[in-house]
N, C-alpha and C. Protein backbone atom coordinates (compact mmCIF):
# COMPACT_ATOMS: atom_id res chain seq x y z
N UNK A 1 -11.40 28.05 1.32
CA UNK A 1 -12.05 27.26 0.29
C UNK A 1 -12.37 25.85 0.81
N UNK A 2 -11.64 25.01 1.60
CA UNK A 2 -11.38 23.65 2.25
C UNK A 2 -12.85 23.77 2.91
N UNK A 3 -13.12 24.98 4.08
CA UNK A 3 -14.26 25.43 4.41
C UNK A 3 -15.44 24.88 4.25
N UNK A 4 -15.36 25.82 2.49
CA UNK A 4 -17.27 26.19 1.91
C UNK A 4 -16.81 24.60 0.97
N UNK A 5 -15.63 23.61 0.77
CA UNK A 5 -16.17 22.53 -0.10
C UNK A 5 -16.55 21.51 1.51
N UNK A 6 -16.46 21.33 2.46
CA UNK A 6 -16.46 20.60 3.31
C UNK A 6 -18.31 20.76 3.61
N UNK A 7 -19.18 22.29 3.47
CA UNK A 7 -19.80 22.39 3.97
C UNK A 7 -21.33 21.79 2.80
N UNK A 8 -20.52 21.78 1.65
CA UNK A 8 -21.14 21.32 0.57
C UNK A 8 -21.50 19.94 0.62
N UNK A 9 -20.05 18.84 0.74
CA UNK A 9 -20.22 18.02 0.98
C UNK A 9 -21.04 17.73 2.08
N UNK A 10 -20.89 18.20 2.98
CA UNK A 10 -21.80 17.81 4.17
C UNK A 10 -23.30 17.88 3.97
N UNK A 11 -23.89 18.73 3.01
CA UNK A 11 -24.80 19.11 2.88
C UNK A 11 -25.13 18.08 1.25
N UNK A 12 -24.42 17.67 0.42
CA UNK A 12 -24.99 16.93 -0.43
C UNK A 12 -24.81 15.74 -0.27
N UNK A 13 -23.16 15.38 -0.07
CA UNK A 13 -22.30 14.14 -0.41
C UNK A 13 -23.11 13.08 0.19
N UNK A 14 -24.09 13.04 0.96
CA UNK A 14 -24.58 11.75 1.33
C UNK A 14 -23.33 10.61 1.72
N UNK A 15 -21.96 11.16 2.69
CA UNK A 15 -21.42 10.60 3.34
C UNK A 15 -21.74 9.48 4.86
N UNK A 16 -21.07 8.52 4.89
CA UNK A 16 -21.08 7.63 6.11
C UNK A 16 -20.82 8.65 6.98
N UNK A 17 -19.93 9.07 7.18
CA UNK A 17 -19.26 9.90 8.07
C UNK A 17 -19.01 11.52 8.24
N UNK A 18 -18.61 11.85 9.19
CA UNK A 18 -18.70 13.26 9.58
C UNK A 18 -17.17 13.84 8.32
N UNK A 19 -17.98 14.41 7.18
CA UNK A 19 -16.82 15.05 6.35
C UNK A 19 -15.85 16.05 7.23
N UNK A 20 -15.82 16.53 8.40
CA UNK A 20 -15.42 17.44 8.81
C UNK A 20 -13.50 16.70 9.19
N UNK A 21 -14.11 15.17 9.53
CA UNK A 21 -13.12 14.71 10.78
C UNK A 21 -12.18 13.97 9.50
N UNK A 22 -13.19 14.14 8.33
CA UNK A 22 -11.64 13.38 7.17
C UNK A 22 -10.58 13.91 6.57
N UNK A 23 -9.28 13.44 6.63
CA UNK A 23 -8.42 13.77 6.06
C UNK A 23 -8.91 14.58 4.56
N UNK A 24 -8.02 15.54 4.04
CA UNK A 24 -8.22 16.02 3.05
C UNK A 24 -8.02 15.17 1.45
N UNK A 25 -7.24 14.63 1.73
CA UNK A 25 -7.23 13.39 0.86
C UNK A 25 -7.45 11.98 0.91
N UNK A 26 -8.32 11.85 1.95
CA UNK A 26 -9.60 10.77 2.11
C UNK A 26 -10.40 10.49 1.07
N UNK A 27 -10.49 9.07 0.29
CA UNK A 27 -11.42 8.78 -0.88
C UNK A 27 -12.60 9.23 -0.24
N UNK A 28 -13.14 9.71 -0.60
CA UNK A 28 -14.97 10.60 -0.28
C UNK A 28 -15.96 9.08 -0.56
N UNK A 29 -15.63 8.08 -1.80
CA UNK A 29 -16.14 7.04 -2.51
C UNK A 29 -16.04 6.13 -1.44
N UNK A 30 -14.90 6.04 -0.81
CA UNK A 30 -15.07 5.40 0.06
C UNK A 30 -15.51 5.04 1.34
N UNK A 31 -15.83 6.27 1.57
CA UNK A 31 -16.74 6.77 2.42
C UNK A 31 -18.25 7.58 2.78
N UNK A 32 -18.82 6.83 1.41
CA UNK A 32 -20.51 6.34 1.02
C UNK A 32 -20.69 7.33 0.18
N UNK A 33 -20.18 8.17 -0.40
CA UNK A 33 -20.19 8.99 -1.17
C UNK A 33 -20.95 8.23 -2.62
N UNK A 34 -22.00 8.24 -3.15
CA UNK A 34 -22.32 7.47 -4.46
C UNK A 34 -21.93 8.82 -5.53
N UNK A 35 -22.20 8.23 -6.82
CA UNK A 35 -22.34 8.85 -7.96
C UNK A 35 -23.24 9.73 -8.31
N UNK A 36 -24.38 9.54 -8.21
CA UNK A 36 -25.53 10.27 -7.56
C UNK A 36 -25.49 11.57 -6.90
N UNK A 37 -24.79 11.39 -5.76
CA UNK A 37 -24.40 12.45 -5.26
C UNK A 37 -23.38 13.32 -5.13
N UNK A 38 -22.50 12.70 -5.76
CA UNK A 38 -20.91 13.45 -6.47
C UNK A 38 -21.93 13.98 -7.41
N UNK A 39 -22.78 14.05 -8.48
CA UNK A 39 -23.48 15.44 -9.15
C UNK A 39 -24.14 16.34 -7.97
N UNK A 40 -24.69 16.04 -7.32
CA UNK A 40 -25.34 17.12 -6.21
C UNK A 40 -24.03 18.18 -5.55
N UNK A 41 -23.10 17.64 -5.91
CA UNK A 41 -22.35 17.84 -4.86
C UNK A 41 -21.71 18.92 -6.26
N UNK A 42 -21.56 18.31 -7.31
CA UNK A 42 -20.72 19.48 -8.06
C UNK A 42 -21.65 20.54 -8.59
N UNK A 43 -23.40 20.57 -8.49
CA UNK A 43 -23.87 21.23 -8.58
C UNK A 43 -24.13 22.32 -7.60
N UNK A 44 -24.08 21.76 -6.42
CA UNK A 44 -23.85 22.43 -5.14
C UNK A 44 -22.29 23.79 -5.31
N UNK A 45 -21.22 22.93 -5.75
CA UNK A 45 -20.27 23.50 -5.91
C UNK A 45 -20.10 24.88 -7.04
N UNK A 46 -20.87 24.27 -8.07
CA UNK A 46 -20.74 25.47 -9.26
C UNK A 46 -21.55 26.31 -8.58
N UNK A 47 -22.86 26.32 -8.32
CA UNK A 47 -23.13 27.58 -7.76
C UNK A 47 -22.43 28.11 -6.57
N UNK A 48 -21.90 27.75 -5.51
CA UNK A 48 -20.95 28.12 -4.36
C UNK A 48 -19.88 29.13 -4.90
N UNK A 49 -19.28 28.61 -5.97
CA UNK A 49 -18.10 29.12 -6.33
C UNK A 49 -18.22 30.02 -7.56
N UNK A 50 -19.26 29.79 -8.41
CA UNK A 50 -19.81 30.48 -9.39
C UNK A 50 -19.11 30.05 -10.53
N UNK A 51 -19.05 28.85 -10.75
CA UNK A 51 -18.04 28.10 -11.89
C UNK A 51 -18.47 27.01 -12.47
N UNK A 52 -18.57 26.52 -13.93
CA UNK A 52 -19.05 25.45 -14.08
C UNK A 52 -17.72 24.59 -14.39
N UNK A 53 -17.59 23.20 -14.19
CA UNK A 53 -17.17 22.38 -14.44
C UNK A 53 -16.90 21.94 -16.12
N UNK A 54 -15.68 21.59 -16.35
CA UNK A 54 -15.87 21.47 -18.16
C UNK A 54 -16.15 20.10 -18.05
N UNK A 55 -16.28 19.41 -19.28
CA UNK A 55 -16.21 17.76 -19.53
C UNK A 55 -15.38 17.00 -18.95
N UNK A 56 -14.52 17.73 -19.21
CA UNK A 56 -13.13 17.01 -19.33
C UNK A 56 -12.67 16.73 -17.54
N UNK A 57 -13.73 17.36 -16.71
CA UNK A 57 -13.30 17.47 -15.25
C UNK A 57 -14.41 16.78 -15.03
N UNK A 58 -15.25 16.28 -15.75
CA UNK A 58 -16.12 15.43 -14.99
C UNK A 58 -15.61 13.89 -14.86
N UNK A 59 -15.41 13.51 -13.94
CA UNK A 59 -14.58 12.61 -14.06
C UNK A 59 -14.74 12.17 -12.40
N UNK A 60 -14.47 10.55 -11.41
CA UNK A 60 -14.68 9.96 -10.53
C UNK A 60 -13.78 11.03 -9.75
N UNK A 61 -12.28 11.10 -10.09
CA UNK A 61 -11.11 11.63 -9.58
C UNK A 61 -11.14 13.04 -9.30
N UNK A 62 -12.12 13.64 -9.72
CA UNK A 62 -12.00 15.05 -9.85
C UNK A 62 -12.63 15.50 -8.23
N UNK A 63 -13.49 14.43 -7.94
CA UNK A 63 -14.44 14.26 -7.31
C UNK A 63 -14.08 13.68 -6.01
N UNK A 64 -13.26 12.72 -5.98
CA UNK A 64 -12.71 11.79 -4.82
C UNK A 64 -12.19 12.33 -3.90
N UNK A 65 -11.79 13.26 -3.20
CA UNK A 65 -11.08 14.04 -2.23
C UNK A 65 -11.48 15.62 -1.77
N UNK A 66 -11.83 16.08 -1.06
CA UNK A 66 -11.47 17.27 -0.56
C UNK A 66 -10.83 18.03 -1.00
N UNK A 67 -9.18 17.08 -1.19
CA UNK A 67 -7.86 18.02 -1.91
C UNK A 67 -7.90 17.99 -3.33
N UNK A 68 -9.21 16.78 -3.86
CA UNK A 68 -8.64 16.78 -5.29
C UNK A 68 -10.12 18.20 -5.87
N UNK A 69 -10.45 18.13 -5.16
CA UNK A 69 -12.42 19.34 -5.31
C UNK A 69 -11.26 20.62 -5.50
N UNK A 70 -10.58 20.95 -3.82
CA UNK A 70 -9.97 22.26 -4.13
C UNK A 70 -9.19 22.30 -5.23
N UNK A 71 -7.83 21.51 -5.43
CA UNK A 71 -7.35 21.82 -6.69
C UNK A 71 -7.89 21.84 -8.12
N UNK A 72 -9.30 21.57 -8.32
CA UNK A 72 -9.97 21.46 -9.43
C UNK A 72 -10.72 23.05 -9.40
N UNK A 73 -11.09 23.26 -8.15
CA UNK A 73 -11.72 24.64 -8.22
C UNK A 73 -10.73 25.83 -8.17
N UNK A 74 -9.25 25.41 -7.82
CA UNK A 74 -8.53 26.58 -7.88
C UNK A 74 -7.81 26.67 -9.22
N UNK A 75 -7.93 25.58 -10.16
CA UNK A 75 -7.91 25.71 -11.50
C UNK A 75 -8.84 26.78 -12.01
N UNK A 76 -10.14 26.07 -12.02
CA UNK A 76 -11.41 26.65 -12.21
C UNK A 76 -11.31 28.17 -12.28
N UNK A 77 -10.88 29.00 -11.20
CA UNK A 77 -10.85 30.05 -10.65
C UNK A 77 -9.59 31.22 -11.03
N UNK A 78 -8.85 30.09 -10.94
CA UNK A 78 -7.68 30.69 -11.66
C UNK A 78 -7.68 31.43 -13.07
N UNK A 79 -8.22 30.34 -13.88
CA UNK A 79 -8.65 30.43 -15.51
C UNK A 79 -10.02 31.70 -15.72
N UNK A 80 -10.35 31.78 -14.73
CA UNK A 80 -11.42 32.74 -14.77
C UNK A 80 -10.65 34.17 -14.44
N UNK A 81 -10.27 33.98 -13.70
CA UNK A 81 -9.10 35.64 -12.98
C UNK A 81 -8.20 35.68 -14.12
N UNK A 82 -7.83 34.63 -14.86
CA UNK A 82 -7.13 34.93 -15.46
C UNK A 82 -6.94 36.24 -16.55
């Protein structure tokens, strides 16, 4: 999963830097990531994963990390298998 969200980001996040070489819990924001493109990026994601995002996960934090994307999508996923 770390994978296909790394390849997303790479492909939307409009990062400074090579998403590959950042820590997993690296602020993404802080590393040119705008707002703007944290939606590209979770639209990128719902279709990847086949999941939409609720309200309540739209949120800066949900968004800020690598580790915080996977644990939001293995919620996501979970609740669906469920």
């Amino acid at each position: 999963m770390e994978r296909e969200i790394r390849q997303i980001l790479a492909a939307h996040g409009r990062l400074g830097v090579d998403v590959y070489s950042l820590d997993a819990d690296a602020d993404l924001y802080r590393n040119g990531m705008t707002s703007h493109a944290s939606v590209n990026v979770m639209i990128g994601l719902e279709e990847a994963f086949d999941v939409e995002f609720p309200i309540e996960m739209l949120r800066r934090s949900t968004f800020e990390s690598v580790a915080s994307i996977e644990t939001a999508l293995n919620s996501l996923t979970a609740t669906l298998a469920g």
